[in-house]
Protein backbone atom coordinates (compact mmCIF):
# COMPACT_ATOMS: atom_id res chain seq x y z
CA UNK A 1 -14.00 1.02 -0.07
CA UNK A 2 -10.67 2.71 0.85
CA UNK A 3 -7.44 0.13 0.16
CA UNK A 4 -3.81 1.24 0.96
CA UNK A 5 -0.86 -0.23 -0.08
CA UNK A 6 2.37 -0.19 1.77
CA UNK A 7 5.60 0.59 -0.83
CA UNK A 8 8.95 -1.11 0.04
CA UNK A 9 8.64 -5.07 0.37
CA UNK A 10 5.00 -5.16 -0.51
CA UNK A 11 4.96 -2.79 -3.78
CA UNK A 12 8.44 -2.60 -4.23
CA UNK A 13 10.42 -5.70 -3.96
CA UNK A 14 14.21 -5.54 -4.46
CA UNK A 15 14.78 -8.71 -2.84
CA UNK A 16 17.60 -11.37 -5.10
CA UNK A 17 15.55 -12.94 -7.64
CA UNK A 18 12.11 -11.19 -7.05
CA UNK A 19 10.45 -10.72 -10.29
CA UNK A 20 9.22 -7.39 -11.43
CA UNK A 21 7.29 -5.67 -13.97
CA UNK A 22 8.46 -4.47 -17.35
CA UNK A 23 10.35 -1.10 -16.95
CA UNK A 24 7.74 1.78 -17.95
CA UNK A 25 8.73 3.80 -21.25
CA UNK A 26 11.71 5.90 -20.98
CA UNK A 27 9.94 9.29 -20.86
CA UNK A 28 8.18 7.79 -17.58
CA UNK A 29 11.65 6.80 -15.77
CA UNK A 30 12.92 10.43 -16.64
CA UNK A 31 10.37 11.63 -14.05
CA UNK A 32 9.76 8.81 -11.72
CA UNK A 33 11.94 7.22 -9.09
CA UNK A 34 12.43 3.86 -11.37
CA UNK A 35 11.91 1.70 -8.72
CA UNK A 36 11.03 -1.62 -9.52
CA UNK A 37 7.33 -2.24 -9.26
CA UNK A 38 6.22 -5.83 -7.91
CA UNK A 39 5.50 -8.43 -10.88
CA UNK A 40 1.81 -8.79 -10.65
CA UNK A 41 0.56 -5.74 -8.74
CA UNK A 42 -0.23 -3.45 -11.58
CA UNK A 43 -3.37 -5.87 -12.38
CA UNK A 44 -4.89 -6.14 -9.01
CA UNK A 45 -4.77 -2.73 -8.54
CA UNK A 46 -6.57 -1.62 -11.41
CA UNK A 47 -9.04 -4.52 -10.96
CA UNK A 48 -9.72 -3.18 -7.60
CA UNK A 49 -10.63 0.06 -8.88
CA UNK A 50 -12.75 -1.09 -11.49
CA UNK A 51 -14.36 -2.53 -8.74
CA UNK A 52 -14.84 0.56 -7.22
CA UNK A 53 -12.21 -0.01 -4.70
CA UNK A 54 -10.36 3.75 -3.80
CA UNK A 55 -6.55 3.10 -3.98
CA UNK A 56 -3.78 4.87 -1.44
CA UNK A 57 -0.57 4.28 -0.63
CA UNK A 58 0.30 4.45 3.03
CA UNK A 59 4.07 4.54 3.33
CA UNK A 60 7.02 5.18 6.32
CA UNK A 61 9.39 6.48 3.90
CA UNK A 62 9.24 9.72 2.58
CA UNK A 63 8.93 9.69 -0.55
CA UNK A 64 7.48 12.70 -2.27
CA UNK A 65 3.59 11.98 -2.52
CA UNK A 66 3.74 13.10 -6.28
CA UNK A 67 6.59 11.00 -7.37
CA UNK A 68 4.81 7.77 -5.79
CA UNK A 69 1.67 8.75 -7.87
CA UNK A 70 3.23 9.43 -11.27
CA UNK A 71 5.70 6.14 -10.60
CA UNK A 72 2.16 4.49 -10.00
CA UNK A 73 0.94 6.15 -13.15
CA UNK A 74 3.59 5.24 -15.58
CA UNK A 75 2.43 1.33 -14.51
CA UNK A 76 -1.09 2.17 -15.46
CA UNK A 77 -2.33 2.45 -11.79
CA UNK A 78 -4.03 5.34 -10.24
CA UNK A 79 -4.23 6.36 -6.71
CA UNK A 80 -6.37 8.62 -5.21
CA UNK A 81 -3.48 9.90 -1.86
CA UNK A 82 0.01 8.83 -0.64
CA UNK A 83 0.42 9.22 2.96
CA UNK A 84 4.23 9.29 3.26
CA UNK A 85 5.77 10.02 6.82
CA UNK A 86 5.57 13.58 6.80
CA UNK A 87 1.57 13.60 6.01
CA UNK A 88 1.41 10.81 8.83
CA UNK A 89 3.09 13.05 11.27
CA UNK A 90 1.31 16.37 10.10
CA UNK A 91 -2.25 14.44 10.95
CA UNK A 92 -1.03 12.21 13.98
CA UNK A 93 1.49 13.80 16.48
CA UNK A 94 0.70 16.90 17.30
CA UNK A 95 3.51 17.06 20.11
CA UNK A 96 6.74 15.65 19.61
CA UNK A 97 5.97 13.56 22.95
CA UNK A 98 3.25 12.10 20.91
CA UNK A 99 3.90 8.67 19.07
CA UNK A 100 1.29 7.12 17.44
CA UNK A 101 1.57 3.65 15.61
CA UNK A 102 3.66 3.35 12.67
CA UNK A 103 0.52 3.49 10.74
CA UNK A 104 -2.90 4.24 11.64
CA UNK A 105 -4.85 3.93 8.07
CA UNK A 106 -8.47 3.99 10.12
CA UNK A 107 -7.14 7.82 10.84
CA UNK A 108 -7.05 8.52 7.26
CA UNK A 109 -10.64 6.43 6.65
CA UNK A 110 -8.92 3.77 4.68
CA UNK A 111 -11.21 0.13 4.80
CA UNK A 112 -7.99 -2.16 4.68
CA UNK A 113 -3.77 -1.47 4.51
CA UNK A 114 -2.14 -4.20 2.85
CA UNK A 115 1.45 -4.24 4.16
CA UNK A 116 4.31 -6.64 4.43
CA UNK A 117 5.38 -6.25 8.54
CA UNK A 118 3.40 -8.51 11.02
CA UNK A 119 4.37 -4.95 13.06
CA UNK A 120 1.79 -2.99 11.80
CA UNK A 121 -0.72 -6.27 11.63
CA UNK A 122 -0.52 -6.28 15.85
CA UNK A 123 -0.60 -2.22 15.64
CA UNK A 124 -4.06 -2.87 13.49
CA UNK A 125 -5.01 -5.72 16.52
CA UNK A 126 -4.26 -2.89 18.98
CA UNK A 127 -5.40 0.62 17.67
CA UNK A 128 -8.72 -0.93 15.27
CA UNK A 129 -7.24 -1.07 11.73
CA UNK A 130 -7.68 -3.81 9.08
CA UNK A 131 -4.40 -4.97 8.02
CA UNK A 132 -3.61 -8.20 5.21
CA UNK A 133 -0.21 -9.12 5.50
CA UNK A 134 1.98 -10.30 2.28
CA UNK A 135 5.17 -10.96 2.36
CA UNK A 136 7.37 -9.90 -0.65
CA UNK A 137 7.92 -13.98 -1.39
CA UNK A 138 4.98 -14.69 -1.58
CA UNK A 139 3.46 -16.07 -5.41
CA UNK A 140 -0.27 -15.71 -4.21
CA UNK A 141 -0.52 -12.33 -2.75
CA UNK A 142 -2.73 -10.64 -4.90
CA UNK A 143 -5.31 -13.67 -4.44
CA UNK A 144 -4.61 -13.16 -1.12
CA UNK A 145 -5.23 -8.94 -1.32
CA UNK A 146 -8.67 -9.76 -3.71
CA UNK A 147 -10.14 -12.12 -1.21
CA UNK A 148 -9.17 -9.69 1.75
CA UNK A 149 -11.23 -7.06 0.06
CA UNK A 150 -14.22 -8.94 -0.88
CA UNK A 151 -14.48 -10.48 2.81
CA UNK A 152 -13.60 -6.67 3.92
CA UNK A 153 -16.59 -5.75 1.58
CA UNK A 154 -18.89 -8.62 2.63
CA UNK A 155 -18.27 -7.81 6.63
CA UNK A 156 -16.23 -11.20 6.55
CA UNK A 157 -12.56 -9.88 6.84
CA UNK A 158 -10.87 -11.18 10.27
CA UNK A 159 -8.63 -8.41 11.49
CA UNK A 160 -4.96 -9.40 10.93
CA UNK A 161 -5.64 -11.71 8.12
């Protein structure tokens, strides 16, 4: 199963009081972005993959694909692709009359985007993609991300969940 990950607000939380996790070594930071990386989304991550879960991220921003994967890395998480906006774009208009959804992870043959707008949950409603919406508050969102997949992986998942 394919599982992307939105970055800012749903990875990367800068919000006033948000907790994050402990700064990666300094020789990691020297070639990373530093962003702060969302307090509890390092272990989820790696326990979907040991699950056999394949991770993406699936991003607006564009942020260099490579930077997102060693900032990942120094965290101990491994993804397989980042789909910033420029590989979204490359793959999705192919006129500049052409605009596609925000996102469109069923274009890239990801299983489930986990993002943080209800915006690309009614995009998913409309175009056919499974969306699980956290928002960057929220204490229980890797439950909530877990028990997305298994349903997803059962054939329980309700689209916009």
């Amino acid at each position: 199963m394919r599982v992307s990950f939105d970055l800012d607000d749903t990875l990367i939380c800068y919000g006033p009081g948000t907790p994050c996790e402990p700064r990666p070594a300094w020789y990691w930071r020297a070639v990373t972005s530093g962003e702060p990386l969302r307090h509890g989304a390092a272990a989820p991550m790696r326990t979907l993959r040991a699950r056999g879960c394949e991770l993406w991220v699936y991003t607006t921003s564009h942020r260099p694909p490579l930077s997102v994967k060693l900032w990942l890395r120094a965290y101990g998480v491994r993804v397989r692709r980042v789909v910033n906006q420029d590989v979204h774009d490359r793959y999705l208009r192919r006129t500049t009359r052409d605009y596609p959804p925000s996102k469109n992870p069923r274009a890239f043959g990801i299983d489930l985007h986990v993002d943080d707008s209800d915006g690309v949950r009614m995009e998913g409603e409309e175009h056919g993609f499974r969306v699980v919406v956290v928002s960057p508050d929220d204490e229980g969102w890797a439950a909530k991300v877990l028990a997305a997949v298994e349903d997803a992986m059962s054939g329980r998942f309700r689209r916009g969940a």
